[in-house]
PDB file of N, CA and C in Angstrom:
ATOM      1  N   UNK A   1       0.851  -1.162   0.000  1.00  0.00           N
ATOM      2  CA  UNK A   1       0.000   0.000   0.000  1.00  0.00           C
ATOM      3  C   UNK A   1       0.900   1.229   0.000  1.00  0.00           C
ATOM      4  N   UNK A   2       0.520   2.297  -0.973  1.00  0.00           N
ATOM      5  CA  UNK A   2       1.273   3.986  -0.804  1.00  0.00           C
ATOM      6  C   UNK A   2       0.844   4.326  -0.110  1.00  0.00           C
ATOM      7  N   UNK A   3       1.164   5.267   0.943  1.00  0.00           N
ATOM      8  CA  UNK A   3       0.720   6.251   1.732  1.00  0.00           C
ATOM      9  C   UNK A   3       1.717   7.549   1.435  1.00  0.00           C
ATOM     10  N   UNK A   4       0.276   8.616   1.016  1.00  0.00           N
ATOM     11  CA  UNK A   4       1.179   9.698   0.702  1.00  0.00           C
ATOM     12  C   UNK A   4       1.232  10.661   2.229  1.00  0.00           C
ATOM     13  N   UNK A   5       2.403  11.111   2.386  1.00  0.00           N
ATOM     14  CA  UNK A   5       3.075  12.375   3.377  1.00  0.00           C
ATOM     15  C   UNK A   5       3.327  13.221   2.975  1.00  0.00           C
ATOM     16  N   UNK A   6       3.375  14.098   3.943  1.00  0.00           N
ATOM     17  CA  UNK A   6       3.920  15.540   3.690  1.00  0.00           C
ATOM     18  C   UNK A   6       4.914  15.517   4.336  1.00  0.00           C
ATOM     19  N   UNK A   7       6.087  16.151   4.159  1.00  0.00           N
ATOM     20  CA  UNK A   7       7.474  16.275   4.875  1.00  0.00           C
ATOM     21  C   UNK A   7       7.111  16.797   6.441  1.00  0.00           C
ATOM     22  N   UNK A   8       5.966  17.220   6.847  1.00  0.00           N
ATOM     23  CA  UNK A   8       6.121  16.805   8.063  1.00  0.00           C
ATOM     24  C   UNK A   8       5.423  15.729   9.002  1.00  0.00           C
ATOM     25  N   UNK A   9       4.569  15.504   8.148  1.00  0.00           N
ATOM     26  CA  UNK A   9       4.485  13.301   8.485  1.00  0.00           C
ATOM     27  C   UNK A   9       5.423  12.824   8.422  1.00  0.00           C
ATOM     28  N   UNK A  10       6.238  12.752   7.383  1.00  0.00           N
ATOM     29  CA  UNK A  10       7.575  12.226   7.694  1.00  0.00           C
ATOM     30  C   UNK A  10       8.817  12.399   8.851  1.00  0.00           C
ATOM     31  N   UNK A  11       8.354  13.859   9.049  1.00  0.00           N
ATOM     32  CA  UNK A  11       9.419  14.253   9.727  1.00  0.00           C
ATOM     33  C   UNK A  11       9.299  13.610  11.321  1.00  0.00           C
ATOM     34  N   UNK A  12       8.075  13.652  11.471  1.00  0.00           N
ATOM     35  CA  UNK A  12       7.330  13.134  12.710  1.00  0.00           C
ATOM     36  C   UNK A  12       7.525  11.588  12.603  1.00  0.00           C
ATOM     37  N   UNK A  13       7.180  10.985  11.580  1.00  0.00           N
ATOM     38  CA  UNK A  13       7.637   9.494  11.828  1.00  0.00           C
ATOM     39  C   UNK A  13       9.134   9.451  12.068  1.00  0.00           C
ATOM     40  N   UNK A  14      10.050  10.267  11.724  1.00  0.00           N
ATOM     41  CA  UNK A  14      11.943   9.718  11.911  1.00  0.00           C
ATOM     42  C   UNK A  14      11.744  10.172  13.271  1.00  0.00           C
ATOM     43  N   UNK A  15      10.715  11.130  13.960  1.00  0.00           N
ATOM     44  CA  UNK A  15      10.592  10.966  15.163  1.00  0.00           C
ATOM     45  C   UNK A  15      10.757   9.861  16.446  1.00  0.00           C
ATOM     46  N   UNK A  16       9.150   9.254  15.876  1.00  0.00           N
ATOM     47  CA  UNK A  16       8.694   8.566  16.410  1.00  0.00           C
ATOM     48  C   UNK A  16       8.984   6.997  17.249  1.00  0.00           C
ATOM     49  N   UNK A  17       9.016   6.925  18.766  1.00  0.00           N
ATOM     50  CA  UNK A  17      10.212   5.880  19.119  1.00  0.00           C
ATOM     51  C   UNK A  17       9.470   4.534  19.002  1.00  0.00           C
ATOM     52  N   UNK A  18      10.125   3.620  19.223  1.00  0.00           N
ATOM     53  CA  UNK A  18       9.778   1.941  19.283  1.00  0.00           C
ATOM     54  C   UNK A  18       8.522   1.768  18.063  1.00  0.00           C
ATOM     55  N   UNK A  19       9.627   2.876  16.504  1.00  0.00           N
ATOM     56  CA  UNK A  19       9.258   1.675  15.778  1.00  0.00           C
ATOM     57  C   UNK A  19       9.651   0.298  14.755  1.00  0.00           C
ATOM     58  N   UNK A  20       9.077  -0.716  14.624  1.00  0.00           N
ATOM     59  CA  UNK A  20       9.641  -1.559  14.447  1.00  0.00           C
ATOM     60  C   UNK A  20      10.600  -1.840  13.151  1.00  0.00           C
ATOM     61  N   UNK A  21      11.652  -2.247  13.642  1.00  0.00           N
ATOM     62  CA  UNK A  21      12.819  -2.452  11.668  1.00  0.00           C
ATOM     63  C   UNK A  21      12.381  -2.676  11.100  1.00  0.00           C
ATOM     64  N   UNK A  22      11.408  -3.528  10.185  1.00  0.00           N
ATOM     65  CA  UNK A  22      11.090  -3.532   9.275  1.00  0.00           C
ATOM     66  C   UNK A  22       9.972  -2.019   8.982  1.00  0.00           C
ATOM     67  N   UNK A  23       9.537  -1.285   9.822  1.00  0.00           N
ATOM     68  CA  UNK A  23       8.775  -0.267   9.415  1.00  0.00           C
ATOM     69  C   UNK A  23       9.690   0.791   9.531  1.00  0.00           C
ATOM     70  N   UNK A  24      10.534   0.810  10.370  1.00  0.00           N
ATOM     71  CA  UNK A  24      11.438   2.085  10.523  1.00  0.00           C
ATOM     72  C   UNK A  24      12.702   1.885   8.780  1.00  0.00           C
ATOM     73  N   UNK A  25      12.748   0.762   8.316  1.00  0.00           N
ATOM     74  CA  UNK A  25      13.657   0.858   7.207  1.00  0.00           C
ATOM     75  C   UNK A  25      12.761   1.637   5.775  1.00  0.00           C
ATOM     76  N   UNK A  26      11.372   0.715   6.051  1.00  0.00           N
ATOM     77  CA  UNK A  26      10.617   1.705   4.948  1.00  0.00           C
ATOM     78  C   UNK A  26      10.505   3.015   5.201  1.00  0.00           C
ATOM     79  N   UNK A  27      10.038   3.568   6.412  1.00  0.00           N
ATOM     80  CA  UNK A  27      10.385   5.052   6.814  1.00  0.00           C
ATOM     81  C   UNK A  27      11.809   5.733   6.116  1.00  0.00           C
ATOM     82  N   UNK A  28      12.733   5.006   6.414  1.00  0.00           N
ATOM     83  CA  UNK A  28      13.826   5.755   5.928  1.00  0.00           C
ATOM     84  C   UNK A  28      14.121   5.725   4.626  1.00  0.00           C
ATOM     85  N   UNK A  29      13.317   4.992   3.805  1.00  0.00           N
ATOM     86  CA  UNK A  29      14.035   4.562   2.138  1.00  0.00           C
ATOM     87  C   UNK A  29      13.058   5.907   1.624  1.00  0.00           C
ATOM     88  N   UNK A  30      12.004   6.425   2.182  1.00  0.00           N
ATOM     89  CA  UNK A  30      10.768   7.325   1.398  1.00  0.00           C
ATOM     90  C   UNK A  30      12.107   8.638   0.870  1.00  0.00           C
ATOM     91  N   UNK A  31      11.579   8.852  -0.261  1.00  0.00           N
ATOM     92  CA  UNK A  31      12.959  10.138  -1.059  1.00  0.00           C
ATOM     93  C   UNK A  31      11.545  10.746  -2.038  1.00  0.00           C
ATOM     94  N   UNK A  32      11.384  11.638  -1.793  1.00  0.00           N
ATOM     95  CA  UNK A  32      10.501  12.561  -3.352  1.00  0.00           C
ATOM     96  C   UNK A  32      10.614  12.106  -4.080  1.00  0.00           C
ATOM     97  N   UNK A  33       9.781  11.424  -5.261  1.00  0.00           N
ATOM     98  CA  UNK A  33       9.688  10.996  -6.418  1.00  0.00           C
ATOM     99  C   UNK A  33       8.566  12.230  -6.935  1.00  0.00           C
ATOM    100  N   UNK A  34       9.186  13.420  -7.944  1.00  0.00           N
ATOM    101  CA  UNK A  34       8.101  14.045  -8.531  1.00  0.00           C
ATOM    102  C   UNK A  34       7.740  15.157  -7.502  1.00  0.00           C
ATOM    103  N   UNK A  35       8.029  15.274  -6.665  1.00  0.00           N
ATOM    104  CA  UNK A  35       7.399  16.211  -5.505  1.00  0.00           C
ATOM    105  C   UNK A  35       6.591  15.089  -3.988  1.00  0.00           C
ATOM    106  N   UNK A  36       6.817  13.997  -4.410  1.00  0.00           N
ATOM    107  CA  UNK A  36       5.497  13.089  -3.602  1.00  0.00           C
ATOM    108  C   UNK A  36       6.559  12.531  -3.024  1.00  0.00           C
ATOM    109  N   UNK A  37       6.266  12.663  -1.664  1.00  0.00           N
ATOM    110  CA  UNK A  37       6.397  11.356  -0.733  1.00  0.00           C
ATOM    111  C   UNK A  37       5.738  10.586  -0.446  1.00  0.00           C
ATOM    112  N   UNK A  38       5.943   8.808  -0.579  1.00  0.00           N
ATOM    113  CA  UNK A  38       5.206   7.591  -0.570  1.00  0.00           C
ATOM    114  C   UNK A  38       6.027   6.765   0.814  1.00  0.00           C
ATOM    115  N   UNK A  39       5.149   6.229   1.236  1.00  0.00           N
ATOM    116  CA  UNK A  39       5.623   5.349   2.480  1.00  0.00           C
ATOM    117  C   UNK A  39       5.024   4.350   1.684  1.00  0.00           C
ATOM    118  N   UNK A  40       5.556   3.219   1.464  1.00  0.00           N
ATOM    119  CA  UNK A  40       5.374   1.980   1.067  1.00  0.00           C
ATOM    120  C   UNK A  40       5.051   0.617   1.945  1.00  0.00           C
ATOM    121  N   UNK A  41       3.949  -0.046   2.513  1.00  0.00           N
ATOM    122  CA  UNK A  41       3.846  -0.767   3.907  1.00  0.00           C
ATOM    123  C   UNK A  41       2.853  -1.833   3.846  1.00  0.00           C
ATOM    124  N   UNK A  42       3.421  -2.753   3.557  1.00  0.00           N
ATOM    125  CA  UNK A  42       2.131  -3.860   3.926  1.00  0.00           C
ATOM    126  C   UNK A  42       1.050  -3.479   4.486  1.00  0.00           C
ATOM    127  N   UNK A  43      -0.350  -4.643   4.293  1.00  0.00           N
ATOM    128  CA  UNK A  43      -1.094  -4.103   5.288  1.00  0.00           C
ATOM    129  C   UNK A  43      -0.975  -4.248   6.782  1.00  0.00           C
ATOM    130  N   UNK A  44       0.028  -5.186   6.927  1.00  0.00           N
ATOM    131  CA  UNK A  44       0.311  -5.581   8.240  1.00  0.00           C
ATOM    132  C   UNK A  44       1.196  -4.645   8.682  1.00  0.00           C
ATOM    133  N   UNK A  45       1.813  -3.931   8.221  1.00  0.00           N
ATOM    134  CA  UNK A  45       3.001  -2.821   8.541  1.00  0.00           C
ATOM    135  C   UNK A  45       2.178  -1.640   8.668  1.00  0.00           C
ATOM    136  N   UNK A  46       1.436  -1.510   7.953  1.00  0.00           N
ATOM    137  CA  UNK A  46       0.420   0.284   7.698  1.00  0.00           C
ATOM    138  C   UNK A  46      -0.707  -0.247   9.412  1.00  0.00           C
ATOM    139  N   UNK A  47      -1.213  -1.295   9.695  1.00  0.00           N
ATOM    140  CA  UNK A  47      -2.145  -1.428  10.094  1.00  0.00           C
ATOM    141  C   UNK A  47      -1.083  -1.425  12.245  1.00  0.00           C
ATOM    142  N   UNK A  48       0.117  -1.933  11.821  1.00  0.00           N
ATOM    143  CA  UNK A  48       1.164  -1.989  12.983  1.00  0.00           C
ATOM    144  C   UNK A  48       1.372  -0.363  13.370  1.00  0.00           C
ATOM    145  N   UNK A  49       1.808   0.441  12.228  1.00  0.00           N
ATOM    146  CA  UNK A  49       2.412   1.922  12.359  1.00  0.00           C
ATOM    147  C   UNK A  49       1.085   2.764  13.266  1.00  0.00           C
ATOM    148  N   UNK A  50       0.165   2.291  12.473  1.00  0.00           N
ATOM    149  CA  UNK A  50      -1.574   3.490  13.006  1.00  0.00           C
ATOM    150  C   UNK A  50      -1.478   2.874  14.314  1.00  0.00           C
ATOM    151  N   UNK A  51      -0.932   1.255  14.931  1.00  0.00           N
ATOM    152  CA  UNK A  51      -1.641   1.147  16.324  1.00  0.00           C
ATOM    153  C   UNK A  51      -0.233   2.298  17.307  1.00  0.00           C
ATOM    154  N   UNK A  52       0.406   1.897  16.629  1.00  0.00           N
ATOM    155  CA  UNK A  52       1.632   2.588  17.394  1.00  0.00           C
ATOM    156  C   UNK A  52       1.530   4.275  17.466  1.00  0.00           C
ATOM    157  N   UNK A  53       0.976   4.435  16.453  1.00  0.00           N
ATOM    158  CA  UNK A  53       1.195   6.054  16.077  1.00  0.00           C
ATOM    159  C   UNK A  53      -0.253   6.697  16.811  1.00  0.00           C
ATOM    160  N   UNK A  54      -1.172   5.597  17.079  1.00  0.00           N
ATOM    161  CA  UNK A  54      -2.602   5.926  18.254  1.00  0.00           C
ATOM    162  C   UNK A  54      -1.741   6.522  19.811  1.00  0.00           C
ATOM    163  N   UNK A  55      -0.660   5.467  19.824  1.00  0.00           N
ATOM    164  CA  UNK A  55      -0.067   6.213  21.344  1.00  0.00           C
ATOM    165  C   UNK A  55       0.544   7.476  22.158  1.00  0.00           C
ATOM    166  N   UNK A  56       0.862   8.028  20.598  1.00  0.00           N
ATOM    167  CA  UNK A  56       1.997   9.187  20.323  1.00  0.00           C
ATOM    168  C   UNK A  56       0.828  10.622  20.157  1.00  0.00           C
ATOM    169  N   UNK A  57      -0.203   9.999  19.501  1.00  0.00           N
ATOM    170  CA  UNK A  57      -1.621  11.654  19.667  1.00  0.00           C
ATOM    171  C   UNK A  57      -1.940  11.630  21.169  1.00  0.00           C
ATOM    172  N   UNK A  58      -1.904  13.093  21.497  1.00  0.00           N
ATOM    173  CA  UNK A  58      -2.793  13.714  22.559  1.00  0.00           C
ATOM    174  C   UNK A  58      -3.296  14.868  21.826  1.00  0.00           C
ATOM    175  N   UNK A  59      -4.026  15.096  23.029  1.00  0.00           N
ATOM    176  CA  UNK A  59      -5.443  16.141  22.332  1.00  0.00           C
ATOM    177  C   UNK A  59      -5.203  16.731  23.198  1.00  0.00           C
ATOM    178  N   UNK A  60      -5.960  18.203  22.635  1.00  0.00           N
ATOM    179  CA  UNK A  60      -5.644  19.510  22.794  1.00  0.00           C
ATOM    180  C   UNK A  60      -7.321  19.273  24.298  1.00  0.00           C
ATOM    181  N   UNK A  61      -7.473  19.268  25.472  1.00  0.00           N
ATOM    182  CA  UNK A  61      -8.519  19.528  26.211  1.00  0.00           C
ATOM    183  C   UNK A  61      -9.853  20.328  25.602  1.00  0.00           C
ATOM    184  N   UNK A  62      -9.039  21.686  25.621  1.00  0.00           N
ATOM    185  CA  UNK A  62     -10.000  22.575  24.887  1.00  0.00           C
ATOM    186  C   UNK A  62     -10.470  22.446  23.999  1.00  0.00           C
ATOM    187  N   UNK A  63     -10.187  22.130  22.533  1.00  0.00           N
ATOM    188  CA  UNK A  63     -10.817  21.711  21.352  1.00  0.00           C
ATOM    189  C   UNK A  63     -11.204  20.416  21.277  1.00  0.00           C
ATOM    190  N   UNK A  64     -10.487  19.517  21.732  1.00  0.00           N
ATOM    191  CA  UNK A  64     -10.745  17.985  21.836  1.00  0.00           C
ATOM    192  C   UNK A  64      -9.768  17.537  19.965  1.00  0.00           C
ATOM    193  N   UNK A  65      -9.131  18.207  19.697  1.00  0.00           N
ATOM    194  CA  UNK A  65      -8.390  17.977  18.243  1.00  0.00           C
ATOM    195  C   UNK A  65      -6.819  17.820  18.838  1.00  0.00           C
ATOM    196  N   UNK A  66      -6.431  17.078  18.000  1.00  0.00           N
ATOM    197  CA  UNK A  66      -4.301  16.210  18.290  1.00  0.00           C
ATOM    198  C   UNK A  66      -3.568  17.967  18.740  1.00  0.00           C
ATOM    199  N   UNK A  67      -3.141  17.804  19.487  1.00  0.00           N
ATOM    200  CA  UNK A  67      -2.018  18.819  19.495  1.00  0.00           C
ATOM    201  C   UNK A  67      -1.047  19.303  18.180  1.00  0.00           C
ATOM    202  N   UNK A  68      -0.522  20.450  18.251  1.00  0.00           N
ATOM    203  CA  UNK A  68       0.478  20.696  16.967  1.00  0.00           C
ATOM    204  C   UNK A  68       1.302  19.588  16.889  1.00  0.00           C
ATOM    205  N   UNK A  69       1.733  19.454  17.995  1.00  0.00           N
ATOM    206  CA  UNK A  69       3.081  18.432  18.032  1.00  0.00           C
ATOM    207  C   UNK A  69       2.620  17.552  17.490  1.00  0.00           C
ATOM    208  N   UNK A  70       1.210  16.662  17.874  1.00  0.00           N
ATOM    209  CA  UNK A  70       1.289  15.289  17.553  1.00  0.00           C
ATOM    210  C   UNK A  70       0.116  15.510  16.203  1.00  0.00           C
ATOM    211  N   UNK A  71      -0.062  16.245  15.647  1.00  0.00           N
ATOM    212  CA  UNK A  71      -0.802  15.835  14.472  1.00  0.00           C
ATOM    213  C   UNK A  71      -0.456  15.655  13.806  1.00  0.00           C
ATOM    214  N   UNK A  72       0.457  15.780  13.131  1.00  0.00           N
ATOM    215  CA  UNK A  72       1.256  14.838  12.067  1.00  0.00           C
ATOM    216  C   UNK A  72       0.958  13.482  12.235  1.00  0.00           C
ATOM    217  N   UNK A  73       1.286  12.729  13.707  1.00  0.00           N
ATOM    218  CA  UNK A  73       0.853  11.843  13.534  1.00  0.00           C
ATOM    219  C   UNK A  73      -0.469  11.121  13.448  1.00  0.00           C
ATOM    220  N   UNK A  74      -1.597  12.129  13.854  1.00  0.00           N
ATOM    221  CA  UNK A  74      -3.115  11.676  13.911  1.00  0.00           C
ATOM    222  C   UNK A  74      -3.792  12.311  11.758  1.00  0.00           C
ATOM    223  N   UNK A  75      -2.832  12.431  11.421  1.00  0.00           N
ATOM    224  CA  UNK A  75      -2.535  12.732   9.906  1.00  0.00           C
ATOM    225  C   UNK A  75      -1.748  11.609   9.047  1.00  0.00           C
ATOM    226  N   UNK A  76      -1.376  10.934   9.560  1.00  0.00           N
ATOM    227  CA  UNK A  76      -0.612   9.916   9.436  1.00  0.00           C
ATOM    228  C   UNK A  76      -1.391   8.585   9.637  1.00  0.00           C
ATOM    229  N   UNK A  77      -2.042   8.438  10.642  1.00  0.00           N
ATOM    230  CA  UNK A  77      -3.553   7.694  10.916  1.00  0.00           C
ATOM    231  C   UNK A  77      -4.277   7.452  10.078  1.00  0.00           C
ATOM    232  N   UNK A  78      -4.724   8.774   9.902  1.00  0.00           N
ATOM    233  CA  UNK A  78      -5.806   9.100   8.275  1.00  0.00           C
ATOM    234  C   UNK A  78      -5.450   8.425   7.494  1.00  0.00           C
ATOM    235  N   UNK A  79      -4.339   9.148   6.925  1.00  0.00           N
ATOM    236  CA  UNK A  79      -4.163   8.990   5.621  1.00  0.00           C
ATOM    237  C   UNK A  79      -3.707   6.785   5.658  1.00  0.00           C
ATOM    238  N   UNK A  80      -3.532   6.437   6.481  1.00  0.00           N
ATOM    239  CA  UNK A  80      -3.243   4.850   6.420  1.00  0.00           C
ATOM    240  C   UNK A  80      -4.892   4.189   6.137  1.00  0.00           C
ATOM    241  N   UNK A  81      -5.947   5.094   7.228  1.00  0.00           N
ATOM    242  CA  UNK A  81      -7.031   4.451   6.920  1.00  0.00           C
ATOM    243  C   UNK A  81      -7.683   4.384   4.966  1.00  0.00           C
ATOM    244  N   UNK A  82      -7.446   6.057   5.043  1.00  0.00           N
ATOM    245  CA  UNK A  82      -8.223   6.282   3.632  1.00  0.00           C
ATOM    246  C   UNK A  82      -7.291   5.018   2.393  1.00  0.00           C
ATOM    247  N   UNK A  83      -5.826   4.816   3.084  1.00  0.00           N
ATOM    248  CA  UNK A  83      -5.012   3.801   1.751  1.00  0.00           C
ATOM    249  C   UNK A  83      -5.919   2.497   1.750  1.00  0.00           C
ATOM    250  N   UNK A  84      -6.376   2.214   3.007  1.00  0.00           N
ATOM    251  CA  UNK A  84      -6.905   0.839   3.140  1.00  0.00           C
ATOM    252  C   UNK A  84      -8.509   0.183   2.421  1.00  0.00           C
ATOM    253  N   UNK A  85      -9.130   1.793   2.187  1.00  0.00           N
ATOM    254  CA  UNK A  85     -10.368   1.454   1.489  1.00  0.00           C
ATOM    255  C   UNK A  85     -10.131   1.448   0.248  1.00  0.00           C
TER     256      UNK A  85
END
């Protein structure tokens, strides 16, 4: 499955700790092709990254929406679900 990012989904995943080698090597191979960044991930890898990347969002109290910090990764979520339909 592609999953497209924006350089700061990405940037937030080279963040992101305890994740696993085989997902952290696809993380690192993603390079612009054309302007696009693609994360490339099984479904078992895309479906591993969203449970991991559920731990890393907190929400803002007041709005009830991901914090700056962590929306990238609740953007990162998304965009794994929308690859999967």
């Amino acid at each position: 499955m592609k999953i497209k990012l924006d350089q700061a989904m990405l940037d937030a995943l080279k963040k992101a700790g305890h994740i696993p080698p085989d997902v952290q090597k696809e993380i690192d191979a993603v390079r612009p092709e054309r302007g696009v960044l693609d994360l490339r991930l099984s479904d078992d890898e895309a479906m591993e990254l969203a449970e991991l990347l559920q731990w890393h969002v907190r929400t803002d109290p007041a709005t009830g929406k991901p914090t700056p910090e962590t929306a990238p990764y609740a953007d990162v979520i998304r965009r794994i679900e929308e690859a999967q339909l």
